[in-house]
N, C-alpha and C. Protein backbone atom coordinates (compact mmCIF):
# COMPACT_ATOMS: atom_id res chain seq x y z
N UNK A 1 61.98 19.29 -129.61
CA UNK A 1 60.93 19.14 -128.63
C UNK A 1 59.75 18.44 -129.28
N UNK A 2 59.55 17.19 -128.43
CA UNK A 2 58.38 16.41 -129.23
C UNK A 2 57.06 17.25 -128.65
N UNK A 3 56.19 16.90 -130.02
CA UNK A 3 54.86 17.95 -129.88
C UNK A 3 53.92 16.64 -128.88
N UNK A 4 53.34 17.26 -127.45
CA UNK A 4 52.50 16.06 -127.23
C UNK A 4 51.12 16.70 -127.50
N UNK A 5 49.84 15.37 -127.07
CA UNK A 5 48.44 15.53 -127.37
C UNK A 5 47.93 16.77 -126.69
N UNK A 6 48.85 16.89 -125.50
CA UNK A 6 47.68 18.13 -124.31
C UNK A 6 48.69 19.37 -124.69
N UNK A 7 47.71 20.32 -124.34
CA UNK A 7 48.92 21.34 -124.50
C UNK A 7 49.80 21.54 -123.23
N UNK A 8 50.61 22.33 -122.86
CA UNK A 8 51.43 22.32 -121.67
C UNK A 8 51.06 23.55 -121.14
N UNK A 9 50.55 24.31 -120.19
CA UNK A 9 50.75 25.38 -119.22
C UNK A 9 51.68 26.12 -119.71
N UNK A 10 51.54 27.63 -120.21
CA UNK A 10 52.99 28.46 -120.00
C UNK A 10 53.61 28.38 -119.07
N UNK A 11 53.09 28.53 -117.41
CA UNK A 11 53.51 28.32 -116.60
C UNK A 11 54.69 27.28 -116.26
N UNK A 12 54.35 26.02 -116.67
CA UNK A 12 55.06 25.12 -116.63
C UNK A 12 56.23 25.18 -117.79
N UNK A 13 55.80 25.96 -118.85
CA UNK A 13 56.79 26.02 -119.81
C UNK A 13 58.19 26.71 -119.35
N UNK A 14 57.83 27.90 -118.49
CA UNK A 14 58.74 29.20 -118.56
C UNK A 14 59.70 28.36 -117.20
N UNK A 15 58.69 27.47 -115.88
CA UNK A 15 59.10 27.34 -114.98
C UNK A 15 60.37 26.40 -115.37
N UNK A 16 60.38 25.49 -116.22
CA UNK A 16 61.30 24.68 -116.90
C UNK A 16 62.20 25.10 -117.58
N UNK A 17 61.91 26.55 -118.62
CA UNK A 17 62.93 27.84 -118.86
C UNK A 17 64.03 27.99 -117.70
N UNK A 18 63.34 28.42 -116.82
CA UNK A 18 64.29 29.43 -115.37
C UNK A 18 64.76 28.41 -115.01
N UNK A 19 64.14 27.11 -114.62
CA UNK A 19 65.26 25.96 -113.62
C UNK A 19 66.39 25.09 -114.25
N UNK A 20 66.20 25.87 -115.68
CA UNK A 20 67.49 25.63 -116.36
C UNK A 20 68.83 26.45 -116.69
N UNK A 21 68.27 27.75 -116.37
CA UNK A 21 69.00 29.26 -116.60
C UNK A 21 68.82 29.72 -115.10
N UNK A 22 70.21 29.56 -114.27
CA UNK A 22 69.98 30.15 -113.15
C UNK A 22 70.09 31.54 -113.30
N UNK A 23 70.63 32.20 -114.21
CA UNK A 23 70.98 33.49 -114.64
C UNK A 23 69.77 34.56 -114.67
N UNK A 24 69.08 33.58 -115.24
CA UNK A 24 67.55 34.39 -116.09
C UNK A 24 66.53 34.32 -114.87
N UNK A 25 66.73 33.30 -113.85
CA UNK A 25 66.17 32.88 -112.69
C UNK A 25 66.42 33.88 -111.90
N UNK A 26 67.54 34.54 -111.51
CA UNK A 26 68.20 35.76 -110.99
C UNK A 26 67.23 37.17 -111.59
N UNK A 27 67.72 36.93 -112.62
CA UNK A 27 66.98 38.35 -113.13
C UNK A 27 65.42 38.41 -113.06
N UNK A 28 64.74 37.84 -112.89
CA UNK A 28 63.51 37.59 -113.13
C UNK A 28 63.36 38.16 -111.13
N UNK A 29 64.34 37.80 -110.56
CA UNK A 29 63.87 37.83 -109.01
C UNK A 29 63.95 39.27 -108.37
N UNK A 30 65.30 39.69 -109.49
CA UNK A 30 65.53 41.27 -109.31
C UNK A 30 64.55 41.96 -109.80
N UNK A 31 64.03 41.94 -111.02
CA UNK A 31 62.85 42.50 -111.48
C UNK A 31 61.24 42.46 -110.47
N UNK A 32 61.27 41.14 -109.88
CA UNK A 32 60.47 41.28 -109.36
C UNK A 32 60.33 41.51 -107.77
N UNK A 33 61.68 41.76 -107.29
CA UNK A 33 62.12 42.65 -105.95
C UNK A 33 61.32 44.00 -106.26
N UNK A 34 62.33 44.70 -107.25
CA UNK A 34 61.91 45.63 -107.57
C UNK A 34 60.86 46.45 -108.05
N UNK A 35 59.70 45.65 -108.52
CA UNK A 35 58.46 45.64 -108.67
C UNK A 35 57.77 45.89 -107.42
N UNK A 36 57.91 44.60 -106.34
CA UNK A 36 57.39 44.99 -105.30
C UNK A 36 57.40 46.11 -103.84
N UNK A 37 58.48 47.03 -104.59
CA UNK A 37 58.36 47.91 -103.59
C UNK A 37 57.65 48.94 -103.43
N UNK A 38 57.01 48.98 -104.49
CA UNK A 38 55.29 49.58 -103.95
C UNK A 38 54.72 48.94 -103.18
N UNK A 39 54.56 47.59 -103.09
CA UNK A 39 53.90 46.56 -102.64
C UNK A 39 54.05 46.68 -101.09
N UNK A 40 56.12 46.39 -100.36
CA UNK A 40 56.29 47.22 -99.04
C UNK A 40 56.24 47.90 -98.63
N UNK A 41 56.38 49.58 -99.30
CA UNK A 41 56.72 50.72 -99.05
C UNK A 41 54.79 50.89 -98.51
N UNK A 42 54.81 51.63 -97.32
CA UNK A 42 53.48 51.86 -96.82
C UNK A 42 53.25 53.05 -97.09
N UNK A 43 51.76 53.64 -97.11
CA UNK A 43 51.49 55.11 -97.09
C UNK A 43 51.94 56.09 -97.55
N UNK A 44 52.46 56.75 -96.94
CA UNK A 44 53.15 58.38 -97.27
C UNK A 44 54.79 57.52 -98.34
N UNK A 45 55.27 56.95 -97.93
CA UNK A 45 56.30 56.23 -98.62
C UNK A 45 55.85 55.72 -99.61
N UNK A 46 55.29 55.00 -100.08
CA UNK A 46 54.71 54.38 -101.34
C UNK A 46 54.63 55.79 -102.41
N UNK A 47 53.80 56.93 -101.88
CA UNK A 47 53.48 57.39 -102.20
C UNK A 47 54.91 59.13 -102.85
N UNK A 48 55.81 58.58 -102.45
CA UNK A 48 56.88 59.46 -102.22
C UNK A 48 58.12 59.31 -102.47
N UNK A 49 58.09 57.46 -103.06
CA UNK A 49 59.56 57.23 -103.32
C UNK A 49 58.92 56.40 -104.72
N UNK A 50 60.67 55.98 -105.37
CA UNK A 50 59.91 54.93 -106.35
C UNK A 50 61.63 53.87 -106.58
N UNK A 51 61.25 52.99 -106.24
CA UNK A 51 62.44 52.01 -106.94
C UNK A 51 62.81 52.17 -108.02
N UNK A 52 64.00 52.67 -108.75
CA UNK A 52 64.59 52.43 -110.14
C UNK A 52 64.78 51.25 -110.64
N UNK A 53 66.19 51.11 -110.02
CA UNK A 53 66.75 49.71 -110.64
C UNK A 53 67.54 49.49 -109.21
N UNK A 54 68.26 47.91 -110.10
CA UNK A 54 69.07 47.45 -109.26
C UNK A 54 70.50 47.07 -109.76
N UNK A 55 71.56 47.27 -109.24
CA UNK A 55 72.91 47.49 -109.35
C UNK A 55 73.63 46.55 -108.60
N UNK A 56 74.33 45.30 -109.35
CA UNK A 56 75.29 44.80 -107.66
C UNK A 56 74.86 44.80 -106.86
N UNK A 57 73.37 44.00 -106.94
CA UNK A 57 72.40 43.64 -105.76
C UNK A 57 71.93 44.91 -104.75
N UNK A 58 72.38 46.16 -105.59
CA UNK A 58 72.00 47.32 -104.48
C UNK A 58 70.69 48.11 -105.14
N UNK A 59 69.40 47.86 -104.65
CA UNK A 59 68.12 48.73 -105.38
C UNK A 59 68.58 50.11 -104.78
N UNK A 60 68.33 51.08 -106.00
CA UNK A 60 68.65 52.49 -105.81
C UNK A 60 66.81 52.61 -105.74
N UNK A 61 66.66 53.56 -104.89
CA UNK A 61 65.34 54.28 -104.84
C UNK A 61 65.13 55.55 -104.70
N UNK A 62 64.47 56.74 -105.38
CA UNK A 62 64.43 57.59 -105.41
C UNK A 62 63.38 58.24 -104.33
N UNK A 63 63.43 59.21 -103.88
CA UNK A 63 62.83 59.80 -102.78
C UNK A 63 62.35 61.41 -103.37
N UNK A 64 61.12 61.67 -102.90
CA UNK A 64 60.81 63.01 -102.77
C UNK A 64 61.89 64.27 -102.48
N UNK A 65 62.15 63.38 -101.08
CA UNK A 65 63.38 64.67 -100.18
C UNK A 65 64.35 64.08 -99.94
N UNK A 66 65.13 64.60 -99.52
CA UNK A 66 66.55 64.09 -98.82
C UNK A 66 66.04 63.76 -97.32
N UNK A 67 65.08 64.61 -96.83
CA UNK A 67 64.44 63.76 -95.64
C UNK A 67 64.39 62.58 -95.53
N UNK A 68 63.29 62.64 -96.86
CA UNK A 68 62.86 60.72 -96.70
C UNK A 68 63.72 59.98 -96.96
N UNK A 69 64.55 60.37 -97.34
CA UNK A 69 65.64 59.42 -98.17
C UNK A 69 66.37 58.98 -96.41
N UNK A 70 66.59 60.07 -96.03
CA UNK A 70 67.32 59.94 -94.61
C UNK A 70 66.36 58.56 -93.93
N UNK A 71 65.55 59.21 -93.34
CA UNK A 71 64.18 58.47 -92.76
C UNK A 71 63.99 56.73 -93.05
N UNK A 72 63.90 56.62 -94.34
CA UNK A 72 64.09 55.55 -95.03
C UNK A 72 65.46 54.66 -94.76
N UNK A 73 66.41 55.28 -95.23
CA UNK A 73 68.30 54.55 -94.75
C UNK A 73 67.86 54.12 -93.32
N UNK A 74 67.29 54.65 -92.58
CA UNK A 74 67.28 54.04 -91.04
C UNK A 74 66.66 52.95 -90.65
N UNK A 75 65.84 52.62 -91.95
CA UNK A 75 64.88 51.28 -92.06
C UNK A 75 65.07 50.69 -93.00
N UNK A 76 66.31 50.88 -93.51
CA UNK A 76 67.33 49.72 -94.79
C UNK A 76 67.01 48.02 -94.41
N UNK A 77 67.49 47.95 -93.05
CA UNK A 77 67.50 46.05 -93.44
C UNK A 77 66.25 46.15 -93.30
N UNK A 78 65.19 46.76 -92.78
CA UNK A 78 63.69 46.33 -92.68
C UNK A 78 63.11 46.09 -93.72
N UNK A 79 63.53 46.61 -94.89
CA UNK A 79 62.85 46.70 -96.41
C UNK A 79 63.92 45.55 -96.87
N UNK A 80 65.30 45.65 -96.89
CA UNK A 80 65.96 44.34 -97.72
C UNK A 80 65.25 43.35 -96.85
N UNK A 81 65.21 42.36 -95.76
CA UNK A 81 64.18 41.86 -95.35
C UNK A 81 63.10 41.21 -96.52
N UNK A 82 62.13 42.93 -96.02
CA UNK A 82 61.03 42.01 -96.87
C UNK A 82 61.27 41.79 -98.45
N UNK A 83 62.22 42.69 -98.90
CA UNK A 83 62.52 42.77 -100.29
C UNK A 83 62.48 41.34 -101.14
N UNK A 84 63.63 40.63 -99.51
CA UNK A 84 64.24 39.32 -99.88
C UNK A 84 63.11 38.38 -99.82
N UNK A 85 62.34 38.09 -98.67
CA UNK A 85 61.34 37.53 -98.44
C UNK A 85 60.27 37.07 -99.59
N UNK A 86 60.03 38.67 -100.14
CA UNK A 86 58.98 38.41 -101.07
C UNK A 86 59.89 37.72 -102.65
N UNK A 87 60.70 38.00 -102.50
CA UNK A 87 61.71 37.47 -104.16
C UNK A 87 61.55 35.84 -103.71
N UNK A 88 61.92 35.81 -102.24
CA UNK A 88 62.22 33.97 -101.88
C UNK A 88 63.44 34.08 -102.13
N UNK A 89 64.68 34.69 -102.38
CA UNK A 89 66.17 34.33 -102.13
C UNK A 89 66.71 36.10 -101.94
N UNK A 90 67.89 35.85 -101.38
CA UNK A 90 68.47 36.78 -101.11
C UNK A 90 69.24 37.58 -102.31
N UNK A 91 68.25 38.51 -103.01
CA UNK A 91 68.87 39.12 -104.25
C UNK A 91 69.33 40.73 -103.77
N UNK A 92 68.73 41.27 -102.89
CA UNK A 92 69.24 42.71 -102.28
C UNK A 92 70.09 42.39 -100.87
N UNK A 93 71.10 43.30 -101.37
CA UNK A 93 72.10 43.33 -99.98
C UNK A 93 72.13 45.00 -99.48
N UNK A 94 72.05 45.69 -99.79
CA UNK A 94 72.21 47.39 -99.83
C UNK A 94 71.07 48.13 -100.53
N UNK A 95 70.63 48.75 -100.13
CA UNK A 95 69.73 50.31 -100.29
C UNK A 95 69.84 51.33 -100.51
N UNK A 96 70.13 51.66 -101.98
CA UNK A 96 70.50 53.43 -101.76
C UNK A 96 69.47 54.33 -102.13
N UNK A 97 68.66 55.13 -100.57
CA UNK A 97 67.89 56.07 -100.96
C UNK A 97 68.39 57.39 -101.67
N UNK A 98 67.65 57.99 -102.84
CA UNK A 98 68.74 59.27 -103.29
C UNK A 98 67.16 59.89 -103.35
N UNK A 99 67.34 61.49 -102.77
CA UNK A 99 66.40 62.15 -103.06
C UNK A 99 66.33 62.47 -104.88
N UNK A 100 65.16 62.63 -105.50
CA UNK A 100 65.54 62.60 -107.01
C UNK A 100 64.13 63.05 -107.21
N UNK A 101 64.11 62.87 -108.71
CA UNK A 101 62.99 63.14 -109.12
C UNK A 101 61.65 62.04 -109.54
N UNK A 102 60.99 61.63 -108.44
CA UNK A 102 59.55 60.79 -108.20
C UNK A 102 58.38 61.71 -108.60
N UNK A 103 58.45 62.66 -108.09
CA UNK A 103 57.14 63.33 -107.90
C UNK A 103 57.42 64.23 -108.93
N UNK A 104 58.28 65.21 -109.18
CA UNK A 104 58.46 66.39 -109.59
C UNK A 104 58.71 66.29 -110.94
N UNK A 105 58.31 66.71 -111.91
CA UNK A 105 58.53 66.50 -113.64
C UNK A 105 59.66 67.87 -113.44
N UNK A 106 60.64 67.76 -114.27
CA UNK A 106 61.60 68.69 -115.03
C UNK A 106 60.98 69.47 -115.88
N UNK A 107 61.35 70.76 -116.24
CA UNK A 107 60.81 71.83 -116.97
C UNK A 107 61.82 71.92 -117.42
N UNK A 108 62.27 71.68 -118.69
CA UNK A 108 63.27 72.18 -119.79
C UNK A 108 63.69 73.77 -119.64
N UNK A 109 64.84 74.17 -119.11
CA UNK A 109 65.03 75.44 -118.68
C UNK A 109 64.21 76.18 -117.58
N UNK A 110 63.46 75.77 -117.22
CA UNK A 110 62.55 76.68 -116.52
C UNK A 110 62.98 75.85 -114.86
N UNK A 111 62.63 76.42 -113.61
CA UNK A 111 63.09 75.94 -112.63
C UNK A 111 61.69 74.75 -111.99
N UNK A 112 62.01 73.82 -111.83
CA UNK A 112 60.88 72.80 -111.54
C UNK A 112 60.54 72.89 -110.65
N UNK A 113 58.85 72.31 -110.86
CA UNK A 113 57.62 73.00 -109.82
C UNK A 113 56.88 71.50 -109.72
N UNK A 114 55.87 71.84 -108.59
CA UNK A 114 55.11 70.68 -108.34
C UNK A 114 54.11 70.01 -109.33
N UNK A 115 53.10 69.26 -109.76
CA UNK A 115 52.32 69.41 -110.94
C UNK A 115 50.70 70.12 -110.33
N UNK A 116 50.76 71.13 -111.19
CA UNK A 116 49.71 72.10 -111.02
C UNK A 116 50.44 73.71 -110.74
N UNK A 117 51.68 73.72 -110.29
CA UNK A 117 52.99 74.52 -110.63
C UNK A 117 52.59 75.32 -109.23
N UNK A 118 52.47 74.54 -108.24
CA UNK A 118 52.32 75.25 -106.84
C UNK A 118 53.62 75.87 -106.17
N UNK A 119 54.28 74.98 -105.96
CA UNK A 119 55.38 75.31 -105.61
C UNK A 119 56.63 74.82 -105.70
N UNK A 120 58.00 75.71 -106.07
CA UNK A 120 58.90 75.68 -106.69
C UNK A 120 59.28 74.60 -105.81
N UNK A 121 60.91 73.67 -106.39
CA UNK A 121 62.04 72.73 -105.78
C UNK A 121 62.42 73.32 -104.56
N UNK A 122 63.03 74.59 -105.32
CA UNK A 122 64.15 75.17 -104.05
C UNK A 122 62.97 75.77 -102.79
N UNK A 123 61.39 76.10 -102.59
CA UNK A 123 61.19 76.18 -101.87
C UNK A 123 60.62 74.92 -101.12
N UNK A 124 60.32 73.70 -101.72
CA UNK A 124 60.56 73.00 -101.08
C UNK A 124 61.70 72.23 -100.21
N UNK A 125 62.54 72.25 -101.60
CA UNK A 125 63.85 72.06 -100.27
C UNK A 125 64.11 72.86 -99.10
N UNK A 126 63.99 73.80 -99.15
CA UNK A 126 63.83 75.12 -97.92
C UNK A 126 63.01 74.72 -96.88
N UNK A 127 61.32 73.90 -97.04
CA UNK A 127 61.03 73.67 -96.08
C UNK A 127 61.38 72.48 -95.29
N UNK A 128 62.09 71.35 -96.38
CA UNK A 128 62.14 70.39 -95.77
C UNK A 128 63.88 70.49 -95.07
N UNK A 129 64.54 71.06 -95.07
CA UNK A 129 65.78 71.58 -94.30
C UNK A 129 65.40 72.20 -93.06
N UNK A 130 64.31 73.10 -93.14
CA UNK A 130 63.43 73.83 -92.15
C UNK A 130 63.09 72.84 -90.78
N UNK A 131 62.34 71.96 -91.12
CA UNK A 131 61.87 70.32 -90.51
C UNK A 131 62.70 69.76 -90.06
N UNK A 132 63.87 69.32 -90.70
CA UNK A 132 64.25 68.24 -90.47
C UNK A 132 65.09 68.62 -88.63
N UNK A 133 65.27 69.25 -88.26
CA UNK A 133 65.42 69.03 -86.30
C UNK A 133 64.78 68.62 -85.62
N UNK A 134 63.37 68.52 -86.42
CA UNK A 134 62.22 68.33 -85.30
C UNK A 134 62.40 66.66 -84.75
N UNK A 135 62.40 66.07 -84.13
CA UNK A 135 62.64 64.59 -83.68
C UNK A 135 61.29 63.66 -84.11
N UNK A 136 60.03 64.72 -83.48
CA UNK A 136 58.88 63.61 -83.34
C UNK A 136 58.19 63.57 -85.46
N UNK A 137 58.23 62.60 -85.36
CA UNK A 137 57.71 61.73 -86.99
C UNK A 137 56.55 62.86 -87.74
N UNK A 138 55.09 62.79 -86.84
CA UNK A 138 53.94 63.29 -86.77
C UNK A 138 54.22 64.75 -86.82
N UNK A 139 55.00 65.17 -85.72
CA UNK A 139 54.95 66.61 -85.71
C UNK A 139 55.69 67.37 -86.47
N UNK A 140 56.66 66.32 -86.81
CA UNK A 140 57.51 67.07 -88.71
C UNK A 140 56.75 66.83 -89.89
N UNK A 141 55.56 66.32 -89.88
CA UNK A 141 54.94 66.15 -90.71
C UNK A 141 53.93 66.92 -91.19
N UNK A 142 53.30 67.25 -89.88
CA UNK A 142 51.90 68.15 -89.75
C UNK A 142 52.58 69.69 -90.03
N UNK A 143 54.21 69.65 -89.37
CA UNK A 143 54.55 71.20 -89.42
C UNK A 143 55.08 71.27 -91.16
N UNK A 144 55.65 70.67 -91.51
CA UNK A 144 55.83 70.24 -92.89
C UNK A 144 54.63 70.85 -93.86
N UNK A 145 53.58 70.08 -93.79
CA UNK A 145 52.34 70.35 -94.44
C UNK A 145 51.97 72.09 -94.12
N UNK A 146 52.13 72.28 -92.87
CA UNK A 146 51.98 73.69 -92.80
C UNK A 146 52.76 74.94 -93.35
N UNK A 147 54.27 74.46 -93.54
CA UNK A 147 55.20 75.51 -94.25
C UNK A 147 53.97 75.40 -95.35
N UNK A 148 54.22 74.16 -96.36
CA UNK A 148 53.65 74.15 -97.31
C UNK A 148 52.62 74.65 -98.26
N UNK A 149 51.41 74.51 -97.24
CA UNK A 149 50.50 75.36 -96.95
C UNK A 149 50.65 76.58 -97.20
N UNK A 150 51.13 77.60 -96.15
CA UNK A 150 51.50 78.76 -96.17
C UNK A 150 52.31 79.45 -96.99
N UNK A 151 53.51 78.07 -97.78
CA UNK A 151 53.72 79.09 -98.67
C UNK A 151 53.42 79.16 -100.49
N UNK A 152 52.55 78.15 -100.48
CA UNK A 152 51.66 78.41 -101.24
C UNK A 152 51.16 79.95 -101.52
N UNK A 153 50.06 79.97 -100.23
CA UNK A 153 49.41 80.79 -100.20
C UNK A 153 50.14 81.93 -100.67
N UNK A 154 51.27 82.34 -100.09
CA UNK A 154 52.14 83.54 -100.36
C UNK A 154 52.48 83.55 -101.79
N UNK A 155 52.85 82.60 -102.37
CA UNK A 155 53.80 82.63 -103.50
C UNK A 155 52.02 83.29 -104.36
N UNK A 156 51.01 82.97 -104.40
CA UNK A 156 50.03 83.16 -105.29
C UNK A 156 49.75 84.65 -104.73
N UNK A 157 49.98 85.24 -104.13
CA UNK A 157 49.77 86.95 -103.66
C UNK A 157 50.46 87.30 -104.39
């Protein structure tokens, strides 16, 4: 590579990298799919799931609950969509929400709790099994917050 007088832009350096390596061009698009799904994911979702990785064009994302995870699968192409949109080529084909651990840190032997140790897994899973018949969005939400609530309160008596 001849040295010239100006220097060159990284930009221009790397862009000349990738349009020579369609491979690395790929990966760079998956990485940055996957980056941006904080970016789509709105509100209470942003706040409740988290993209891992990506597999055979399938981003796995982790979820709070098996709720959301549900909730979410029902708005799969809406997110591959924008997934694709924002990459500029079609690098996601499939979505797998898995309820997991986003929010909740593991306790080495001990049974895992929220942070501030409010309330246990299994009673959250309890409430969100509790919920999940209700149809309307809002009103599984607000009643949600209220198990929650309440059993807080109890577990600290």
């Amino acid at each position: 590579m001849k040295r010239d007088a100006k220097p060159m832009p990284v930009r221009d350096i790397l862009e000349g990298i990738l349009s020579r390596n369609e491979r690395l061009r790929y990966e760079v698009k998956i990485r940055e799919a996957l980056n941006r799904w904080s970016d789509i994911a709105e509100g209470y979702v942003r706040a409740h799931s988290k993209a891992v990785y990506v597999k055979n064009r399938t981003l796995y994302v982790n979820t709070e609950s098996s709720v959301l995870a549900n909730e979410l699968s029902l708005r799969e192409k809406e997110y591959i969509r924008k997934l694709n949109s924002a990459a500029g080529i079609d690098v996601i084909k499939k979505i797998v929400f898995k309820a997991g651990n986003t929010i909740y840190e593991k306790n080495e032997g001990r049974e895992k709790t929220r942070p501030g140790g409010r309330l246990s897994m299994n009673v959250l899973k309890k409430i969100d099994t509790s919920v999940l018949h209700i149809k309307e969005g809002d009103l599984r939400e607000i009643f949600r917050r209220f198990l929650r609530t309440t059993a807080g309160h109890n577990e600290k008596k």
